[in-house]
N, C-alpha and C. Protein backbone atom coordinates (compact mmCIF):
# COMPACT_ATOMS: atom_id res chain seq x y z
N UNK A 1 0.84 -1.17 0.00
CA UNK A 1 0.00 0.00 0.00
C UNK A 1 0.89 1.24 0.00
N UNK A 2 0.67 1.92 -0.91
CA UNK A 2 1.64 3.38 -1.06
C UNK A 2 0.16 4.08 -0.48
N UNK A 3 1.33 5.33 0.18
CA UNK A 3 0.70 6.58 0.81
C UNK A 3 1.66 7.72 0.41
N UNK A 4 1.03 8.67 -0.16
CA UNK A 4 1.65 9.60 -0.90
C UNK A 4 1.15 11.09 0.54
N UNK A 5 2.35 12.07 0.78
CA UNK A 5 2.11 12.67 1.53
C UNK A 5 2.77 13.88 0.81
N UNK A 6 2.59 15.09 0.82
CA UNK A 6 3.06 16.20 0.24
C UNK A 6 3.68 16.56 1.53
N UNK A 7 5.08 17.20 1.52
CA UNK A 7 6.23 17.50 1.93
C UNK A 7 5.63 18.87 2.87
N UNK A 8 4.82 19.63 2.45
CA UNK A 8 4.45 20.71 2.75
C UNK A 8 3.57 20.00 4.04
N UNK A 9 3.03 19.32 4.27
CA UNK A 9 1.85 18.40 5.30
C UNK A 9 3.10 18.00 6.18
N UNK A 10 3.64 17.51 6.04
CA UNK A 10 4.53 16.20 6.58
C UNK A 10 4.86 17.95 7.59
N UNK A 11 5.93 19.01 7.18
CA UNK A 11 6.19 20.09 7.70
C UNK A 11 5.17 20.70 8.38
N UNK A 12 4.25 20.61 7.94
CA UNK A 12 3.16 21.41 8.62
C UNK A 12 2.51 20.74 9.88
N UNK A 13 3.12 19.48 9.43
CA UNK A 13 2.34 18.81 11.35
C UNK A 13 3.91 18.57 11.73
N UNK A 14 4.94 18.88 11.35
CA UNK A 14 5.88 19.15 12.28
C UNK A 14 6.52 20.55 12.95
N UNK A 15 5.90 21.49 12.58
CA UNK A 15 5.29 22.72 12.57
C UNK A 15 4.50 22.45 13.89
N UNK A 16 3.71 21.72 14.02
CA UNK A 16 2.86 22.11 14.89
C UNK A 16 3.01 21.29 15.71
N UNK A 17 3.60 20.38 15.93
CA UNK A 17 4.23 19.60 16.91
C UNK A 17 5.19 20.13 18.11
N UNK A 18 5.79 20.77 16.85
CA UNK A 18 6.97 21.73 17.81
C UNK A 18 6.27 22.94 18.72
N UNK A 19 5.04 23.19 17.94
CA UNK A 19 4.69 24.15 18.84
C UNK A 19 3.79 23.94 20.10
N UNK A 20 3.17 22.93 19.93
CA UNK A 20 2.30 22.06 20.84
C UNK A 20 2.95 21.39 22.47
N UNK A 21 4.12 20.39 21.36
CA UNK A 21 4.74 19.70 22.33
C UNK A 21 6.00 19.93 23.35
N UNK A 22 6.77 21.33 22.14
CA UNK A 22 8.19 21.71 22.28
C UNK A 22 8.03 23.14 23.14
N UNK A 23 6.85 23.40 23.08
CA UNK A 23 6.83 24.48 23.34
C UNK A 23 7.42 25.87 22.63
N UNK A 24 7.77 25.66 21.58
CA UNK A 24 8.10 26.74 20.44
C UNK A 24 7.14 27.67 20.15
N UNK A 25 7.30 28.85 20.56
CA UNK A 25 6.50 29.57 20.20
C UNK A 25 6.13 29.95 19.14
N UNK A 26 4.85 30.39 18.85
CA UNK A 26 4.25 30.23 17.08
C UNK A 26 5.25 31.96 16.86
N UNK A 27 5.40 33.04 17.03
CA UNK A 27 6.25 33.84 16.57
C UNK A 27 7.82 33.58 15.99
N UNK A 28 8.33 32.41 16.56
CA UNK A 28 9.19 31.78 16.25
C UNK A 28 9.12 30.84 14.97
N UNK A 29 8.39 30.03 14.72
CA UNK A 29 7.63 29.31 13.91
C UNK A 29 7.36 30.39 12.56
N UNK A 30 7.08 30.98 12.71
CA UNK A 30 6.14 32.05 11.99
C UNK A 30 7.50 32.73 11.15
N UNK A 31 8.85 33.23 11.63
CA UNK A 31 10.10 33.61 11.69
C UNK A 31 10.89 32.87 10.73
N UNK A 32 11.01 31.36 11.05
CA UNK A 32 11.42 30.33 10.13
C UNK A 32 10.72 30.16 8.90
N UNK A 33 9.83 29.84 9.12
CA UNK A 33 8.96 30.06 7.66
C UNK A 33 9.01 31.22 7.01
N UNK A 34 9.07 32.53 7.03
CA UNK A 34 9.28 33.98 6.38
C UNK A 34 11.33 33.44 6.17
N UNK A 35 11.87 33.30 6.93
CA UNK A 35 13.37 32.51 6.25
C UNK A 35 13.26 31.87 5.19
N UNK A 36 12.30 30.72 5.34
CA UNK A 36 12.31 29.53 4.17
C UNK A 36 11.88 30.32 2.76
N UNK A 37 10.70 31.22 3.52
CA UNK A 37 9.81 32.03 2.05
C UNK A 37 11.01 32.60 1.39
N UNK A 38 11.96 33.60 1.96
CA UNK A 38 12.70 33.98 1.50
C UNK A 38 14.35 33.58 0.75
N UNK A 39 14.25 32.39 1.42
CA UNK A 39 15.18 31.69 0.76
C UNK A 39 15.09 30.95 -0.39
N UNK A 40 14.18 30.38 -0.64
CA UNK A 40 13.28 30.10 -1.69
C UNK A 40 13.71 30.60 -2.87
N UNK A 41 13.49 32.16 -3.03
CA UNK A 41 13.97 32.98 -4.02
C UNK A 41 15.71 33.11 -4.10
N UNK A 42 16.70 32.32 -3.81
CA UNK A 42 18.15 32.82 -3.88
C UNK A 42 18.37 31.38 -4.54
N UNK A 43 20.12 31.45 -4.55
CA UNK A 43 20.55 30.64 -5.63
C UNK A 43 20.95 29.05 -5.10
N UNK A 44 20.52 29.41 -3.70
CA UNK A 44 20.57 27.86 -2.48
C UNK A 44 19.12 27.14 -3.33
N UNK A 45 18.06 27.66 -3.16
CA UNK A 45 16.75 27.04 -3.54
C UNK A 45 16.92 25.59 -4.37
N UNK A 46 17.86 26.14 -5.04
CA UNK A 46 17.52 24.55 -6.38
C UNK A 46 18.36 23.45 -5.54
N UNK A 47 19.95 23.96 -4.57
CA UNK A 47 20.27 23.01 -4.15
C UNK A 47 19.35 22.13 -2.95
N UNK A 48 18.47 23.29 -2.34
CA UNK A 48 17.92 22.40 -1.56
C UNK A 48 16.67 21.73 -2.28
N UNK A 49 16.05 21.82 -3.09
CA UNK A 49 14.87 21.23 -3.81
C UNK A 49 15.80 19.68 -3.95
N UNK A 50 16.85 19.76 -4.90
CA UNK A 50 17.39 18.56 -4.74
C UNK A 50 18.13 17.63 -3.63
N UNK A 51 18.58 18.36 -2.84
CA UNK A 51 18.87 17.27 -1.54
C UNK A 51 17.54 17.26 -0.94
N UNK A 52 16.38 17.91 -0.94
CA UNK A 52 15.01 16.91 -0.45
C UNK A 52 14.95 15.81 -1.38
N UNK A 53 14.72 16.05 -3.08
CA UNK A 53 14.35 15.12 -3.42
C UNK A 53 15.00 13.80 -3.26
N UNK A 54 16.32 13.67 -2.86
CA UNK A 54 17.17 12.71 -2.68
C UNK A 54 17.04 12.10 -1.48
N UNK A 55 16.55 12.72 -0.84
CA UNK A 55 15.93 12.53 0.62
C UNK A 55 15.03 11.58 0.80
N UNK A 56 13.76 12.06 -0.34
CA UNK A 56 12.68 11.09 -0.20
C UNK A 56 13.43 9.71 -0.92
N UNK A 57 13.74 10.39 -1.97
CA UNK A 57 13.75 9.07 -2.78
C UNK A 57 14.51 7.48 -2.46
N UNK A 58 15.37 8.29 -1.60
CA UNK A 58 16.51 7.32 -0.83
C UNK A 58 15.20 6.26 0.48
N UNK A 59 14.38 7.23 0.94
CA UNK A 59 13.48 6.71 1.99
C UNK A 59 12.64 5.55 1.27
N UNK A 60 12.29 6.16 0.15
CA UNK A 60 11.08 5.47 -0.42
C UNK A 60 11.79 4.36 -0.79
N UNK A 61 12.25 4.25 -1.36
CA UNK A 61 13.63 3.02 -1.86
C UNK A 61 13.98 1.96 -0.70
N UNK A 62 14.20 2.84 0.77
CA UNK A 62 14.49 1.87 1.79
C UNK A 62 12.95 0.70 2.78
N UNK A 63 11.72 1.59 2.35
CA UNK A 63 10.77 1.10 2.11
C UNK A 63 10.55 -0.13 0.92
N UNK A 64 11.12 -0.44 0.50
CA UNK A 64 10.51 -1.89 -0.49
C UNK A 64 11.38 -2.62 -0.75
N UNK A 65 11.07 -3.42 0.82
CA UNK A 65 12.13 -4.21 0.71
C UNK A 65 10.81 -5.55 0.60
């Protein structure tokens, strides 16, 4: 059985985990994400698009066995 989860979800309940459980405050939270927004746009972006994708793909791979 595959379960397909968008990357943005998976973050977003770890997002809120941290803030729930860790006690991280959502202004903090809120801080990192306006980072990410903004990093997004520079010339890091593509490297990190690809070390996620390598990320999953390595996971998903270690899944089928």
């Amino acid at each position: 059985m595959t379960i397909t989860l968008p990357v943005v979800l998976v973050l977003g309940i770890a997002t809120w985990a941290a803030i729930k459980f860790l006690g991280i405050r959502l202004w903090v939270a809120v801080l990192i994400g306006l980072f990410g927004f903004y990093l997004a746009d520079t010339f890091l972006a593509s490297a990190i698009d690809d070390t996620t994708k390598s990320g999953v793909q390595i996971v998903n791979q270690t899944q089928k066995h």
